[in-house]
N, C-alpha and C. Protein backbone atom coordinates (compact mmCIF):
# COMPACT_ATOMS: atom_id res chain seq x y z
N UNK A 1 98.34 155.85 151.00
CA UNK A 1 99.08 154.78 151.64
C UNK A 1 99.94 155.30 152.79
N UNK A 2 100.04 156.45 153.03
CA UNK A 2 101.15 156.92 153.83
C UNK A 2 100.20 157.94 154.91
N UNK A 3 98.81 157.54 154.94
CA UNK A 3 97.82 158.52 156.07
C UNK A 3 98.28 158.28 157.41
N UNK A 4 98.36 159.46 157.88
CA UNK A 4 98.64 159.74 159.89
C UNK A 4 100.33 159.11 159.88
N UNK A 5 101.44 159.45 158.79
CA UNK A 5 102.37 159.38 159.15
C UNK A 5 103.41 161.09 158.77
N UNK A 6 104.07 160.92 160.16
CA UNK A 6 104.38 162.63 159.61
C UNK A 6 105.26 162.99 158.50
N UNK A 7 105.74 162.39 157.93
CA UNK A 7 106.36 162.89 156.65
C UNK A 7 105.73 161.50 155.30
N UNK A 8 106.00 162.01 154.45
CA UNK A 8 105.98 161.78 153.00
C UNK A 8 107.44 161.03 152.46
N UNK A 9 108.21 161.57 153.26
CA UNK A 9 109.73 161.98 152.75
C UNK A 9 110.14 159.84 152.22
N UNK A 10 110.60 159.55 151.24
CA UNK A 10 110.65 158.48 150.91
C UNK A 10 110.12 157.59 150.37
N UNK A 11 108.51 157.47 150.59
CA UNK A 11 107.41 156.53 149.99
C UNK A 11 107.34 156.89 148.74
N UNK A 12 106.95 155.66 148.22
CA UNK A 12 106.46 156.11 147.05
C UNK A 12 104.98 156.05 146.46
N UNK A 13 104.75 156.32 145.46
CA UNK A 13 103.29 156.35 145.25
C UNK A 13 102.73 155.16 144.82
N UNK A 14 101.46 155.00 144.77
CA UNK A 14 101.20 153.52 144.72
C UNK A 14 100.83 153.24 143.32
N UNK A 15 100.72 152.27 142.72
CA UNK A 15 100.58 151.62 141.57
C UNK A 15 99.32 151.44 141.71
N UNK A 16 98.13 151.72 140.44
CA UNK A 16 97.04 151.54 140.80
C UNK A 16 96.67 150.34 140.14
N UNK A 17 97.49 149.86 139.11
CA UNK A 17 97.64 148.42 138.28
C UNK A 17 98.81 147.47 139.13
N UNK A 18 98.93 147.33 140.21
CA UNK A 18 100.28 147.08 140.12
C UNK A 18 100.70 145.68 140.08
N UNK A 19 99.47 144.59 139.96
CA UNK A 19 99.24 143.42 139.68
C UNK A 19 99.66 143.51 137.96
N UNK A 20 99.37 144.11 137.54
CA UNK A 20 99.42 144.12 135.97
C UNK A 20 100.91 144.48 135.86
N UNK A 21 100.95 145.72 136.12
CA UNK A 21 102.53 145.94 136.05
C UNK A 21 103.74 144.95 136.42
N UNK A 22 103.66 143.91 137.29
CA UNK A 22 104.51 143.50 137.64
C UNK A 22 104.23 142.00 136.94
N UNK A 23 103.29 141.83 136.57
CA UNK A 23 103.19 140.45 135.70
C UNK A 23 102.23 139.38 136.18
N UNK A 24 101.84 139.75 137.14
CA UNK A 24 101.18 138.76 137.70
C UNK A 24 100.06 138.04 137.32
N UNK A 25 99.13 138.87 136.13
CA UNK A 25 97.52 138.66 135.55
C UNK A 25 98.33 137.72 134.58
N UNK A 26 98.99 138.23 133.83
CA UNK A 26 99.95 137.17 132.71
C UNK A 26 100.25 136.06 133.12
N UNK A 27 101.16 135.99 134.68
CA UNK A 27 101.50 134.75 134.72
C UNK A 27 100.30 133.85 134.93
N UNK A 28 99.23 134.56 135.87
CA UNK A 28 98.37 133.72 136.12
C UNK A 28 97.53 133.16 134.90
N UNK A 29 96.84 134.32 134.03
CA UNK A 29 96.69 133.40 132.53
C UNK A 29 97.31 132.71 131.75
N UNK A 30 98.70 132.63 132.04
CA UNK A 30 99.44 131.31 130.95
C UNK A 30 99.33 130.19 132.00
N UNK A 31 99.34 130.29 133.26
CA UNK A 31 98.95 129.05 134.26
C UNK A 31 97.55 127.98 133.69
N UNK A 32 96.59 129.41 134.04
CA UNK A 32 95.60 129.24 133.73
C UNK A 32 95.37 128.30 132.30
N UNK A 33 96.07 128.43 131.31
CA UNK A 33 95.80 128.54 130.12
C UNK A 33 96.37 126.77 129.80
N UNK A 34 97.11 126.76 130.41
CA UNK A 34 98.57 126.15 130.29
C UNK A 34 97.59 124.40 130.61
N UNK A 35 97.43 124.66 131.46
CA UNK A 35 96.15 123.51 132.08
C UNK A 35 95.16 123.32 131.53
N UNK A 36 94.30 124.34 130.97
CA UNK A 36 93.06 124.56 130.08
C UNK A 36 93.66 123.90 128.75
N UNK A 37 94.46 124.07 127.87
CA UNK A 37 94.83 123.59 126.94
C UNK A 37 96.03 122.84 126.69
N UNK A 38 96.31 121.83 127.86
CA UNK A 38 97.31 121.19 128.16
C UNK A 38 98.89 121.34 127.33
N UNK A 39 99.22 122.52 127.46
CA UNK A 39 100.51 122.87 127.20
C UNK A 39 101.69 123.49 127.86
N UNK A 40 103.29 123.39 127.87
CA UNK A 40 103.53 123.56 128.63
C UNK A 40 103.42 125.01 129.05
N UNK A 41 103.97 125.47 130.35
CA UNK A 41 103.60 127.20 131.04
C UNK A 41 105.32 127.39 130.34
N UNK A 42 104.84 129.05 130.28
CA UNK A 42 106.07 129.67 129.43
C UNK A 42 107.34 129.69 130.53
N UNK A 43 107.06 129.23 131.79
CA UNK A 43 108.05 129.34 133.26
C UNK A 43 107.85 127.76 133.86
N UNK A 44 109.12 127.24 133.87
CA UNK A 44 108.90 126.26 134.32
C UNK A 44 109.81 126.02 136.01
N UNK A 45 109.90 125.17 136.90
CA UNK A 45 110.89 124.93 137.87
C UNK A 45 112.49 124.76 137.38
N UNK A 46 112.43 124.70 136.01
CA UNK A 46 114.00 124.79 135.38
C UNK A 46 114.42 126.57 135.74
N UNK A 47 113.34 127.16 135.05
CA UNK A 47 113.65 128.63 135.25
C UNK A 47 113.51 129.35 136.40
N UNK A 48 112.91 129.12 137.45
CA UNK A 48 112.97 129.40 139.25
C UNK A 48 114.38 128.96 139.38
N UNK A 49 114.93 127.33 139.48
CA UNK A 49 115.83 127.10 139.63
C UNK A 49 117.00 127.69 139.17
N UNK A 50 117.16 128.28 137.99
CA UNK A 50 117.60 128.83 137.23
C UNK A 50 118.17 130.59 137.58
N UNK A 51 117.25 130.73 138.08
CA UNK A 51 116.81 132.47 138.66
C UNK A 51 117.60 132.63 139.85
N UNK A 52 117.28 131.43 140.81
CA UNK A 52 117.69 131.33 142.35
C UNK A 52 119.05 131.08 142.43
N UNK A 53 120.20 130.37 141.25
CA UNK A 53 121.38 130.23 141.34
C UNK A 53 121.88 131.47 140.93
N UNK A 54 121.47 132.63 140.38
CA UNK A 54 121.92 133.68 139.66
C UNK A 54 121.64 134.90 141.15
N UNK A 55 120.67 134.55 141.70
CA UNK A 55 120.59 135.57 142.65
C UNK A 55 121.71 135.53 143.78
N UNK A 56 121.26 133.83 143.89
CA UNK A 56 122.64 133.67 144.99
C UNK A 56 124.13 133.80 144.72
N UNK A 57 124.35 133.91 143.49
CA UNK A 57 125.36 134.14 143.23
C UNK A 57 125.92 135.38 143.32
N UNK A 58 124.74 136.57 142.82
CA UNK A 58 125.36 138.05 143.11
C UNK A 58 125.42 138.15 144.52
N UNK A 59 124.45 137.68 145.58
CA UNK A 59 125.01 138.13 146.48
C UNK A 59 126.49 137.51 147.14
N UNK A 60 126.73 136.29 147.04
CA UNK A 60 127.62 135.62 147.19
C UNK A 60 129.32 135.88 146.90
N UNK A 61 128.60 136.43 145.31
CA UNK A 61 130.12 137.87 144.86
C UNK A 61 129.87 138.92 145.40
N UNK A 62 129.21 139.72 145.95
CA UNK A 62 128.74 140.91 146.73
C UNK A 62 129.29 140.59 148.06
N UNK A 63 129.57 139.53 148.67
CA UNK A 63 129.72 139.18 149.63
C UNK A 63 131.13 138.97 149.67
N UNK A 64 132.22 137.97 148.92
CA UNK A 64 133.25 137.61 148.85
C UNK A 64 134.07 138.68 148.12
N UNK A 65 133.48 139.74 147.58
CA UNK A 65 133.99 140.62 146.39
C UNK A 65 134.89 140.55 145.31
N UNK A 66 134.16 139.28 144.39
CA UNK A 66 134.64 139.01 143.34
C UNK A 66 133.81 138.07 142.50
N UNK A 67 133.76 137.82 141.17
CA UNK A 67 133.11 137.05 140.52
C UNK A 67 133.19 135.34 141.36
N UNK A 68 131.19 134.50 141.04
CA UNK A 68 131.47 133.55 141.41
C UNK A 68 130.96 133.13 140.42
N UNK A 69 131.58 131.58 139.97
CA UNK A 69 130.70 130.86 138.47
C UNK A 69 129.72 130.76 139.07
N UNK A 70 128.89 129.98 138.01
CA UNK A 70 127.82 129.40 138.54
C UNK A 70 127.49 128.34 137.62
N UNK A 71 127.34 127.19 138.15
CA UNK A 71 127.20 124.94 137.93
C UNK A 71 126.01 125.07 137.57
């Protein structure tokens, strides 16, 4: 991944699963699955939504430098 560049120094090596590793075959089979046997998916838009107030929030305290709730 790093051919005809002059250093090495930083990259890292590549994942040769890295679809697997990071979850992605999973999520796509409970999608998959989820539809196939009409039930709900183990991730819903509650839990994105859910995810996205928590992210914005660290940066938001990262930003203001101090704890922010979160509604």
């Amino acid at each position: 991944m790093s051919e005809m560049l002059p250093s090495r120094l930083g990259w890292n090596n590549v994942a040769v699963e890295d679809e697997i590793i990071r979850g992605y075959a999973d999520e796509m089979k409970n999608f998959i699955e989820s539809i196939y046997y009409d039930q709900k998916p183990h991730s819903d838009f509650q839990l994105a939504y859910d995810t996205m107030k928590i992210i914005y929030s660290t940066y938001k305290s990262a930003e203001i430098g101090h704890s922010v709730d979160i509604k």
